[in-house]
C-alpha atoms as a PDB file:
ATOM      1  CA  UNK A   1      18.428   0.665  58.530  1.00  0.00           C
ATOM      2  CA  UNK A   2      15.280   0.795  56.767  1.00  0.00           C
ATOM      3  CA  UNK A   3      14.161  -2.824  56.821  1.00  0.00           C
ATOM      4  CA  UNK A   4      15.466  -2.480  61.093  1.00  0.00           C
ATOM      5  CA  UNK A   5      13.182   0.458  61.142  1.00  0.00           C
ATOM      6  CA  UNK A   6       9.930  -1.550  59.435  1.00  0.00           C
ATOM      7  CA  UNK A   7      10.455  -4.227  61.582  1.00  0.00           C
ATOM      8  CA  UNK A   8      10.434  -2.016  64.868  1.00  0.00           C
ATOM      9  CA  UNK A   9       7.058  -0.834  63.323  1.00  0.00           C
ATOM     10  CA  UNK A  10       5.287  -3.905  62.572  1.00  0.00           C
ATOM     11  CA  UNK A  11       6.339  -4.844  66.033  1.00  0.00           C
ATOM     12  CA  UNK A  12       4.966  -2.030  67.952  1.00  0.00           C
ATOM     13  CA  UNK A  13       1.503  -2.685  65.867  1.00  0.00           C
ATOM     14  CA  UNK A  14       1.622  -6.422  66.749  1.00  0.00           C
ATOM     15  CA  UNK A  15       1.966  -5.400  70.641  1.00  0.00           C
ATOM     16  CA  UNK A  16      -0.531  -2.968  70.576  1.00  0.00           C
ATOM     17  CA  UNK A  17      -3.175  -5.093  68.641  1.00  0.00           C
ATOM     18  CA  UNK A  18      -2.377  -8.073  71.382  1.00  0.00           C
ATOM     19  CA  UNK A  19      -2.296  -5.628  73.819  1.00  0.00           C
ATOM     20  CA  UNK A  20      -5.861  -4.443  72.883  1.00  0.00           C
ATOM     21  CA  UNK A  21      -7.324  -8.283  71.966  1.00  0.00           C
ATOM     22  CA  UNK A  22      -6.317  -9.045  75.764  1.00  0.00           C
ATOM     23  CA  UNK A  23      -7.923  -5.634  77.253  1.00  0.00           C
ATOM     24  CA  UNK A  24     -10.962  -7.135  75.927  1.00  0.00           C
ATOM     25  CA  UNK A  25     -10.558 -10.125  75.965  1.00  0.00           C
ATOM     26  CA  UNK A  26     -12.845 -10.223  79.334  1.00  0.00           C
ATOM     27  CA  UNK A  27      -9.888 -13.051  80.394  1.00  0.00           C
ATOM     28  CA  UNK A  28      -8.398 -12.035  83.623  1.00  0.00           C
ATOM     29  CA  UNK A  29      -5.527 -13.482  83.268  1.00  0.00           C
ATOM     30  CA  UNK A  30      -4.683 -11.964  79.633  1.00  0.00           C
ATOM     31  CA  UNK A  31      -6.110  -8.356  81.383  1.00  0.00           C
ATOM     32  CA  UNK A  32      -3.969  -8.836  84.174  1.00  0.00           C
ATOM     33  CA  UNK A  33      -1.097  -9.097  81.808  1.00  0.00           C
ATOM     34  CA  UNK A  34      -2.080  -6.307  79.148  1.00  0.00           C
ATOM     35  CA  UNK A  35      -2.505  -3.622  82.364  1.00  0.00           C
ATOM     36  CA  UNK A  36       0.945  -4.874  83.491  1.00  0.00           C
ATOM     37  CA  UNK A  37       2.819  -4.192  80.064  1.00  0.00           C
ATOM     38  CA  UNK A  38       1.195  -0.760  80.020  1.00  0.00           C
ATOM     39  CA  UNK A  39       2.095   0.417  82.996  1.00  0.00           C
ATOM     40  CA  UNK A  40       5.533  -0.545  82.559  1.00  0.00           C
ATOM     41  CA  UNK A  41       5.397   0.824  78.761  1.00  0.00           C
ATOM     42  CA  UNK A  42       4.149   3.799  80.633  1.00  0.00           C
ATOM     43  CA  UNK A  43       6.991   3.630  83.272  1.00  0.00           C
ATOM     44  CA  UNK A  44       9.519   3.771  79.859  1.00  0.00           C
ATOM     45  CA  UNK A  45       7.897   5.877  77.310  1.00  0.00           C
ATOM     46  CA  UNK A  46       6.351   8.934  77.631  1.00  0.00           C
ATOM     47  CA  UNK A  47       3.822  10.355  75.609  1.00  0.00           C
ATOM     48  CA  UNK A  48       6.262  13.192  74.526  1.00  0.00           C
ATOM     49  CA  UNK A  49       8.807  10.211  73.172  1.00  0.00           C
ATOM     50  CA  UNK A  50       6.108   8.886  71.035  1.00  0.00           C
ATOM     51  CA  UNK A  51       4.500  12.271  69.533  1.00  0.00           C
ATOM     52  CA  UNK A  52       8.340  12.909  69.042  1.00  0.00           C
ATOM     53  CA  UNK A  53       9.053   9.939  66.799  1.00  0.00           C
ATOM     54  CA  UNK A  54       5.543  10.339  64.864  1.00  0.00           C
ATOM     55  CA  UNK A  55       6.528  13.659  64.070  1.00  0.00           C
ATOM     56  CA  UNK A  56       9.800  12.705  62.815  1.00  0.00           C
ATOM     57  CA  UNK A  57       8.493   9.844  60.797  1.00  0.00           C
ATOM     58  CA  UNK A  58       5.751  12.191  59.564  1.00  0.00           C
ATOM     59  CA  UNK A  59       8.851  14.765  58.373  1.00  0.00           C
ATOM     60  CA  UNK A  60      10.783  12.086  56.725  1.00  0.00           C
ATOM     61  CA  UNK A  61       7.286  10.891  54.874  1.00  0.00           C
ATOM     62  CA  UNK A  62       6.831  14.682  53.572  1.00  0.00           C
ATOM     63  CA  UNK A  63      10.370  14.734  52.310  1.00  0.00           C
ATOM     64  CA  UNK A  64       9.660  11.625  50.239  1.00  0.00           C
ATOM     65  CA  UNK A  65       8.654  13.432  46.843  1.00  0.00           C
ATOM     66  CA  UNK A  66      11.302  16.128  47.204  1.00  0.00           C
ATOM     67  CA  UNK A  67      14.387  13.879  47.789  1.00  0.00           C
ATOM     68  CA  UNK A  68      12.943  11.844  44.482  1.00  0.00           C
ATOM     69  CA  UNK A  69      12.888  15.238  42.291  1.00  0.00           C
ATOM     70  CA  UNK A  70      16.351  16.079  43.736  1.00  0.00           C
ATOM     71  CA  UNK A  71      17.707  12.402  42.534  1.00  0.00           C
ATOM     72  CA  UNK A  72      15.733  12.722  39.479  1.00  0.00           C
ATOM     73  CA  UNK A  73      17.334  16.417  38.757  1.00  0.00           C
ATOM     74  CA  UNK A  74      21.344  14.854  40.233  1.00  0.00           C
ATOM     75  CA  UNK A  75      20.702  12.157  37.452  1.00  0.00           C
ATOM     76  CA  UNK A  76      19.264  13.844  34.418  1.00  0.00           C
ATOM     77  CA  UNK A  77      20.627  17.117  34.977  1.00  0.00           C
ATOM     78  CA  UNK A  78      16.976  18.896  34.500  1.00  0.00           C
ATOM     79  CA  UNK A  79      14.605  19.982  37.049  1.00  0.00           C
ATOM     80  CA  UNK A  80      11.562  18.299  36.862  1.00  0.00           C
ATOM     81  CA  UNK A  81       9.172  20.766  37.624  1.00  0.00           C
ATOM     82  CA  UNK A  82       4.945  20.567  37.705  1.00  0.00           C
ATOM     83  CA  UNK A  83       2.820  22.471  35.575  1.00  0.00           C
ATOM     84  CA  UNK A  84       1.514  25.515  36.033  1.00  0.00           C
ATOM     85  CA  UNK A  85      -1.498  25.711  34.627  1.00  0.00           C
ATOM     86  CA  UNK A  86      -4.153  22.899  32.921  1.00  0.00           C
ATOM     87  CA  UNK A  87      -3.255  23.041  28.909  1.00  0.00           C
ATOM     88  CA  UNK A  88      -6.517  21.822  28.439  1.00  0.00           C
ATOM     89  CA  UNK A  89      -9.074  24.611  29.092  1.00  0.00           C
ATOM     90  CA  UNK A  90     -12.510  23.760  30.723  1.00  0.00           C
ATOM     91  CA  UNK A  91     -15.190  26.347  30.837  1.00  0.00           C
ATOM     92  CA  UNK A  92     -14.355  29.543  31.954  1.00  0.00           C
ATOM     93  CA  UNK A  93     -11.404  29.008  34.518  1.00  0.00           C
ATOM     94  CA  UNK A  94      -8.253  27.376  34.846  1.00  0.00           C
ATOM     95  CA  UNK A  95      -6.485  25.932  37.827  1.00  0.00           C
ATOM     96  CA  UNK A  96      -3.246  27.392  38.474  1.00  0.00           C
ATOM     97  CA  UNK A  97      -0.743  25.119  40.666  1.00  0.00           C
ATOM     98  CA  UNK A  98       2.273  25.500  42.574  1.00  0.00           C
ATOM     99  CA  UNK A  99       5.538  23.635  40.509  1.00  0.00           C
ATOM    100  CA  UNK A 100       7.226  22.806  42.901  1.00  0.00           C
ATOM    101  CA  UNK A 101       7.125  23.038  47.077  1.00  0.00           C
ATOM    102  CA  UNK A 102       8.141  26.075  48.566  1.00  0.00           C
ATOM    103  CA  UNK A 103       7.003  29.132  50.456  1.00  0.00           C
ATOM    104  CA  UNK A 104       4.456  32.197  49.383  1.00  0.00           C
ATOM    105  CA  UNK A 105       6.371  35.301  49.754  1.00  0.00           C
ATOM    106  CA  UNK A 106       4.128  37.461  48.177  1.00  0.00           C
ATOM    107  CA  UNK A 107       0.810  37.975  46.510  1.00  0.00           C
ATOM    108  CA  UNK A 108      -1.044  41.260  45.243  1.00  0.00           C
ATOM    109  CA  UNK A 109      -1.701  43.076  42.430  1.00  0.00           C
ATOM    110  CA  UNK A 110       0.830  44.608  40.040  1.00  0.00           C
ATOM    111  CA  UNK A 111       0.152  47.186  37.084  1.00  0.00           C
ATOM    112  CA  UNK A 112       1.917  45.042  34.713  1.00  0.00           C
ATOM    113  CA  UNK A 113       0.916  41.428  36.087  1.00  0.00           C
ATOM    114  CA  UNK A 114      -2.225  42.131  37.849  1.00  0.00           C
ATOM    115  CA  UNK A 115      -2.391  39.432  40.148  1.00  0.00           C
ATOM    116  CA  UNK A 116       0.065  37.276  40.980  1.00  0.00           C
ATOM    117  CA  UNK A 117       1.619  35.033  43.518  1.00  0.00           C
ATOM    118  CA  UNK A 118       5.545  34.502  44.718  1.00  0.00           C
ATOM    119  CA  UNK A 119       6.727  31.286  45.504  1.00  0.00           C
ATOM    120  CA  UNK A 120      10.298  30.541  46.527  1.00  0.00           C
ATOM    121  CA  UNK A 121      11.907  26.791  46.509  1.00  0.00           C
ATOM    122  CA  UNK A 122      15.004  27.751  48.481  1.00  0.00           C
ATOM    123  CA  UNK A 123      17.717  26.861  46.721  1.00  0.00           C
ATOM    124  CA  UNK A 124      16.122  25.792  43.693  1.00  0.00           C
ATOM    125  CA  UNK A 125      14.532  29.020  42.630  1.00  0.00           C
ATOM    126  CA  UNK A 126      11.415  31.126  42.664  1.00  0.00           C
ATOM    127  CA  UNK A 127       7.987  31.432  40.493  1.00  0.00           C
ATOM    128  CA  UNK A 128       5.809  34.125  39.866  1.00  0.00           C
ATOM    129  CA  UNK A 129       2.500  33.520  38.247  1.00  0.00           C
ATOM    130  CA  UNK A 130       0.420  36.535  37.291  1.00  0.00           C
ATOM    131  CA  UNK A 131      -2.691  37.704  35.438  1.00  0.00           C
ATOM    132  CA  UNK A 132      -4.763  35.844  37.843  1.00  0.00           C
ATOM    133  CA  UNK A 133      -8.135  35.854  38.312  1.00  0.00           C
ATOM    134  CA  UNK A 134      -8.495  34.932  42.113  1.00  0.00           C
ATOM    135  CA  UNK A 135      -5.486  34.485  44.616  1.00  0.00           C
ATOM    136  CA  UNK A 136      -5.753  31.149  47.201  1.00  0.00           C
ATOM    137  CA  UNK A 137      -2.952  30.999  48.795  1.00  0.00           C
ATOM    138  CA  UNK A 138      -1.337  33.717  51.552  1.00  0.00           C
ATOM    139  CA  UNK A 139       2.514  34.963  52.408  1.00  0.00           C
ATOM    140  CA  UNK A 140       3.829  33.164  53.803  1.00  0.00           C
ATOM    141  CA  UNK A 141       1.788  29.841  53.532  1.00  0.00           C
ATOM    142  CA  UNK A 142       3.934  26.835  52.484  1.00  0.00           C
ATOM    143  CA  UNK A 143       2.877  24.967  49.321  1.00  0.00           C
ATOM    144  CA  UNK A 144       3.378  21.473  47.965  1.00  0.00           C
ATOM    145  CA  UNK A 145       4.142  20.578  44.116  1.00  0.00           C
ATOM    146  CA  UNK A 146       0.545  20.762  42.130  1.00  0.00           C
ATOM    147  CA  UNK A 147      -1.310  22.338  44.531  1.00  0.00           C
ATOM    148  CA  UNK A 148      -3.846  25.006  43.711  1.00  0.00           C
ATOM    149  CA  UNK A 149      -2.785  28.325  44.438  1.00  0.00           C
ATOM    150  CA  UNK A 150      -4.981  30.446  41.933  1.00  0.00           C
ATOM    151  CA  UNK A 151      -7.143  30.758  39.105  1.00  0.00           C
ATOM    152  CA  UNK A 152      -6.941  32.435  36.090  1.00  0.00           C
ATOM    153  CA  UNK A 153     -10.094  33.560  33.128  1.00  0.00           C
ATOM    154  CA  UNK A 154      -9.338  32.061  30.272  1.00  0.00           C
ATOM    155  CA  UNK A 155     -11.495  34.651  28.405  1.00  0.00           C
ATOM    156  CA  UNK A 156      -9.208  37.100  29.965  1.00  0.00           C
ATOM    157  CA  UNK A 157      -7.735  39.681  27.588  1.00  0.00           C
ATOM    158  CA  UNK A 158      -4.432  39.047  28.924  1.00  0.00           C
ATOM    159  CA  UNK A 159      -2.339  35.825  28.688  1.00  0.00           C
ATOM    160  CA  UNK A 160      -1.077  33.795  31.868  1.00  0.00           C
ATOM    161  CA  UNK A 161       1.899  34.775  33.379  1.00  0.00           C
ATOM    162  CA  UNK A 162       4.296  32.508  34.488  1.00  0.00           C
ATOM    163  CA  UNK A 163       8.071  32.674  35.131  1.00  0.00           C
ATOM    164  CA  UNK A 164      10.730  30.435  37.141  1.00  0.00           C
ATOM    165  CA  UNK A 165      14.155  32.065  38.197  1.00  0.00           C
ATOM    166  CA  UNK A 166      17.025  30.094  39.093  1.00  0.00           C
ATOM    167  CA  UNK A 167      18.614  31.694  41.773  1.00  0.00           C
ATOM    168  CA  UNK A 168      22.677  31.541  41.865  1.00  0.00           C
END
């Protein structure tokens, strides 16, 4: 299905790049052609049909890395999960990134954590990272695997927080 589905691609790009050479072309006969081929591409396919199948092909790219971590995890029986934090500390501040992709569900400040973000990974389980010096992200923002939702002091008094439950 895959290699059916490249080849549908490569042919849609070869139309549309002959399709384009004979629009300006400045060949009457090849324009002649190229305006009859669009208008009964147009007749066919409507713009809806093609922003429809981007999308979906967009989806199915963004699902990529996910599927991978879920074959990795079926085969090895660990979750392969990002870090959360740069081990190697330079200057004042540290990055703080997301382990895996999920959803924000909360952010604030907490007595015991100060402040901290919530990230749940569906089915996979949640993360809380506190003691953070600023906040970047917002509930409820979605968030891919090592991106930057904080930072945290690393002259701060109080150690990074970080904690991933498994949920049941």
């Amino acid at each position: 299905m895959k290699e059916k589905l490249i080849k549908q691609i490569i042919m849609v790009l070869l139309l549309a790049a002959a399709l384009f050479l004979a629009d300006h072309s400045h060949i009457g006969v090849l324009e002649r052609g190229s305006a009859v081929i669009q208008s009964q591409m147009a007749a066919e396919y409507t713009w809806s049909d093609v922003k429809h199948a981007g999308q979906k092909a967009a989806a199915a790219a963004s699902a990529l890395p996910d599927k991978v971590n879920e074959t990795v995890q079926s085969v090895t029986g660990e979750p392969m999960l990002g870090d959360p934090i740069d081990e190697k500390k330079h200057g004042r501040t540290s990055s703080v990134y997301a382990v895996e992709s999920g959803e924000v569900t909360g952010t604030g400040e907490d007595e015991a954590i100060g402040k901290y973000v919530r990230i749940s990974h569906g089915k996979s389980g949640e993360s809380l990272y506190g003691n953070l010096e600023k906040v970047l992200v917002k509930s409820p923002a979605k968030v891919k695997r090592g991106q930057i939702i904080g930072t945290y002091n690393n002259s701060s008094k109080k150690d990074f927080y970080y904690s991933f439950n498994v949920d049941d």
